[in-house]
N, C-alpha and C. Protein backbone atom coordinates (compact mmCIF):
# COMPACT_ATOMS: atom_id res chain seq x y z
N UNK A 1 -2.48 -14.90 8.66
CA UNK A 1 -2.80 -13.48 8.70
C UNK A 1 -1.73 -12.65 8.00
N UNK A 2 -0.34 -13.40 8.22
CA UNK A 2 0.37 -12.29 7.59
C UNK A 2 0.23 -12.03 6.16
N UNK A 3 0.04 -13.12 5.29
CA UNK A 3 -0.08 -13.60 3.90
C UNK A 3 -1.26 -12.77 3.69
N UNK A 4 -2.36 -12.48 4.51
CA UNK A 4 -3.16 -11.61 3.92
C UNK A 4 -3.00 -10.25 3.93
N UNK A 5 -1.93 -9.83 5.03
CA UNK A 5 -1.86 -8.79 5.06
C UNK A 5 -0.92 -8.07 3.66
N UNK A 6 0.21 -9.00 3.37
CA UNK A 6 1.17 -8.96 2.47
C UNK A 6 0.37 -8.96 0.88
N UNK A 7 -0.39 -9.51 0.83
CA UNK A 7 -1.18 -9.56 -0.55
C UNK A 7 -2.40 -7.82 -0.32
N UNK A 8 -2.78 -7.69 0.77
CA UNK A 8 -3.58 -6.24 1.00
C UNK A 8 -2.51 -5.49 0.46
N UNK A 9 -1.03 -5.13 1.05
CA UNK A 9 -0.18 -4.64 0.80
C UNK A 9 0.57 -4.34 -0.70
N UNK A 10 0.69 -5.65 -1.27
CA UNK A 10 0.67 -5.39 -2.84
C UNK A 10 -0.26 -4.75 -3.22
N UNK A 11 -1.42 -5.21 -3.16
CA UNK A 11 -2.47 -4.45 -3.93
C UNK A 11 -2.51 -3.13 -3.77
N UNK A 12 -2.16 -2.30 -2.64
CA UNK A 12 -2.67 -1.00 -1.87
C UNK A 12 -1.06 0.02 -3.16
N UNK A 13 0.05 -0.58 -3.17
CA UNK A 13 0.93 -0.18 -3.28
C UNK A 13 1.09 -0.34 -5.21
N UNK A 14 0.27 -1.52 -5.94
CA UNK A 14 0.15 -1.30 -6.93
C UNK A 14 -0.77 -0.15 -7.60
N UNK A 15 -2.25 -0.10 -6.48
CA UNK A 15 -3.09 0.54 -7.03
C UNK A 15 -2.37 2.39 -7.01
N UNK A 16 -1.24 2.63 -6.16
CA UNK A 16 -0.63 3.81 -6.13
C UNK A 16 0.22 3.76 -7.11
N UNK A 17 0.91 3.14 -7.61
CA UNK A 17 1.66 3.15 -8.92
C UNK A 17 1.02 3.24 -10.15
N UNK A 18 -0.05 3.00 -10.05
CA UNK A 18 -1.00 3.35 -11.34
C UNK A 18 -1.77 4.83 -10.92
N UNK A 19 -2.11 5.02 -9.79
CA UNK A 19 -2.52 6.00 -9.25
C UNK A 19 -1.40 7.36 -9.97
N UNK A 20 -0.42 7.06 -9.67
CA UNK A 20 0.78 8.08 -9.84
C UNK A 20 0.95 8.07 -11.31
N UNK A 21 0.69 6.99 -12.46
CA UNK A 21 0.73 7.50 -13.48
C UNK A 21 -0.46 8.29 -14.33
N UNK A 22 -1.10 7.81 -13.57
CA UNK A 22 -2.39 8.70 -13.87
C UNK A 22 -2.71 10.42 -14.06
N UNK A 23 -1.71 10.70 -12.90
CA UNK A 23 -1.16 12.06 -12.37
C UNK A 23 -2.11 12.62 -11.12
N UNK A 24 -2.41 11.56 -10.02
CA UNK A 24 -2.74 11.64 -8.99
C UNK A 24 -1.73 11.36 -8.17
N UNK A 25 -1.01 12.66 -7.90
CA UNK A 25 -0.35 12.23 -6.92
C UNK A 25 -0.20 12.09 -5.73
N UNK A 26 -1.18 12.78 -5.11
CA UNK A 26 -1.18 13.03 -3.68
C UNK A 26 -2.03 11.59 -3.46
N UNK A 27 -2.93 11.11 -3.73
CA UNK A 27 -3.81 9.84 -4.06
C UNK A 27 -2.95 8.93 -4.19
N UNK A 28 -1.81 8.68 -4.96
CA UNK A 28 -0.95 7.94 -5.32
C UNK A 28 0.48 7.55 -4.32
N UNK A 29 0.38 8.60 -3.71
CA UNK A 29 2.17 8.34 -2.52
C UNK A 29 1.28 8.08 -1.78
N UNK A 30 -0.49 8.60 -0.99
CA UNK A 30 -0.91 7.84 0.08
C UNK A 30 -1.49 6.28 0.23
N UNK A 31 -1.49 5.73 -1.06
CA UNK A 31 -1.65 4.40 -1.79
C UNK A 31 -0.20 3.48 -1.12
N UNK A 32 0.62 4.57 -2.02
CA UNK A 32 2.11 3.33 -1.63
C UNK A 32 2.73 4.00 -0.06
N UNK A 33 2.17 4.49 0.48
CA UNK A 33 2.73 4.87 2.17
C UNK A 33 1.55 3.32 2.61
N UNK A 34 0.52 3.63 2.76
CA UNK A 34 -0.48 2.75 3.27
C UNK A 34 0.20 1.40 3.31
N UNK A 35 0.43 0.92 1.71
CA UNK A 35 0.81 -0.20 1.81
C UNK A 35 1.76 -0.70 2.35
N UNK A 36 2.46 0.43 2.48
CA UNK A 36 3.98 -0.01 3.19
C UNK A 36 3.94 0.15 4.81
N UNK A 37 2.74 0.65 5.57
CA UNK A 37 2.46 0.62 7.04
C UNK A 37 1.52 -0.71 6.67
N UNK A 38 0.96 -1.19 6.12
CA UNK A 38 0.29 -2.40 6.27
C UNK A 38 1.24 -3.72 6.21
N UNK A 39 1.71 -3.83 4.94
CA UNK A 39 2.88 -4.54 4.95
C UNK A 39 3.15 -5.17 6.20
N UNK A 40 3.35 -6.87 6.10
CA UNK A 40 4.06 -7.63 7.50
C UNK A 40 5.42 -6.79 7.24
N UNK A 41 6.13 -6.51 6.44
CA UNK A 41 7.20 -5.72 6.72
C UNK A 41 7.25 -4.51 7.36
N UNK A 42 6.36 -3.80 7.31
CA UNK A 42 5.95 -2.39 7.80
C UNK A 42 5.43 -2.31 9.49
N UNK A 43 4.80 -1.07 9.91
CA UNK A 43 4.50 -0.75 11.15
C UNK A 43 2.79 -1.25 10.85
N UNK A 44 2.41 -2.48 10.71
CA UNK A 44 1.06 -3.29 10.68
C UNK A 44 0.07 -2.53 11.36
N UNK A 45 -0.71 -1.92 10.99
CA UNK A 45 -1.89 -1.16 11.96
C UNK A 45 -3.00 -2.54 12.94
N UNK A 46 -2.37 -3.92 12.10
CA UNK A 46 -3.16 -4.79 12.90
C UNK A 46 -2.31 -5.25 14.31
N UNK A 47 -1.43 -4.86 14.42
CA UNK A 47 -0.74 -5.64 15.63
C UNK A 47 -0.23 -4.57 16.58
């Protein structure tokens, strides 16, 4: 579970880095916040 959560997490946090060059930004910091509360490193909304 964690491995999936950690790969959700990349993805959530890449798609905001492209988000942000785009010039979405408000779209883009709530991309890389998300990923980083999802993140096994983060405050996991699953546990």
């Amino acid at each position: 579970m964690e491995f999936v959560l950690w790969i959700i997490a990349v993805i959530l946090v890449i798609s905001g880095i492209v988000s942000l060059f785009r010039g979405q930004m408000i779209w883009g910091a709530a991309l890389i916040v998300l990923g980083l509360l999802v993140g096994p490193g983060g405050v996991s909304i699953f546990t």
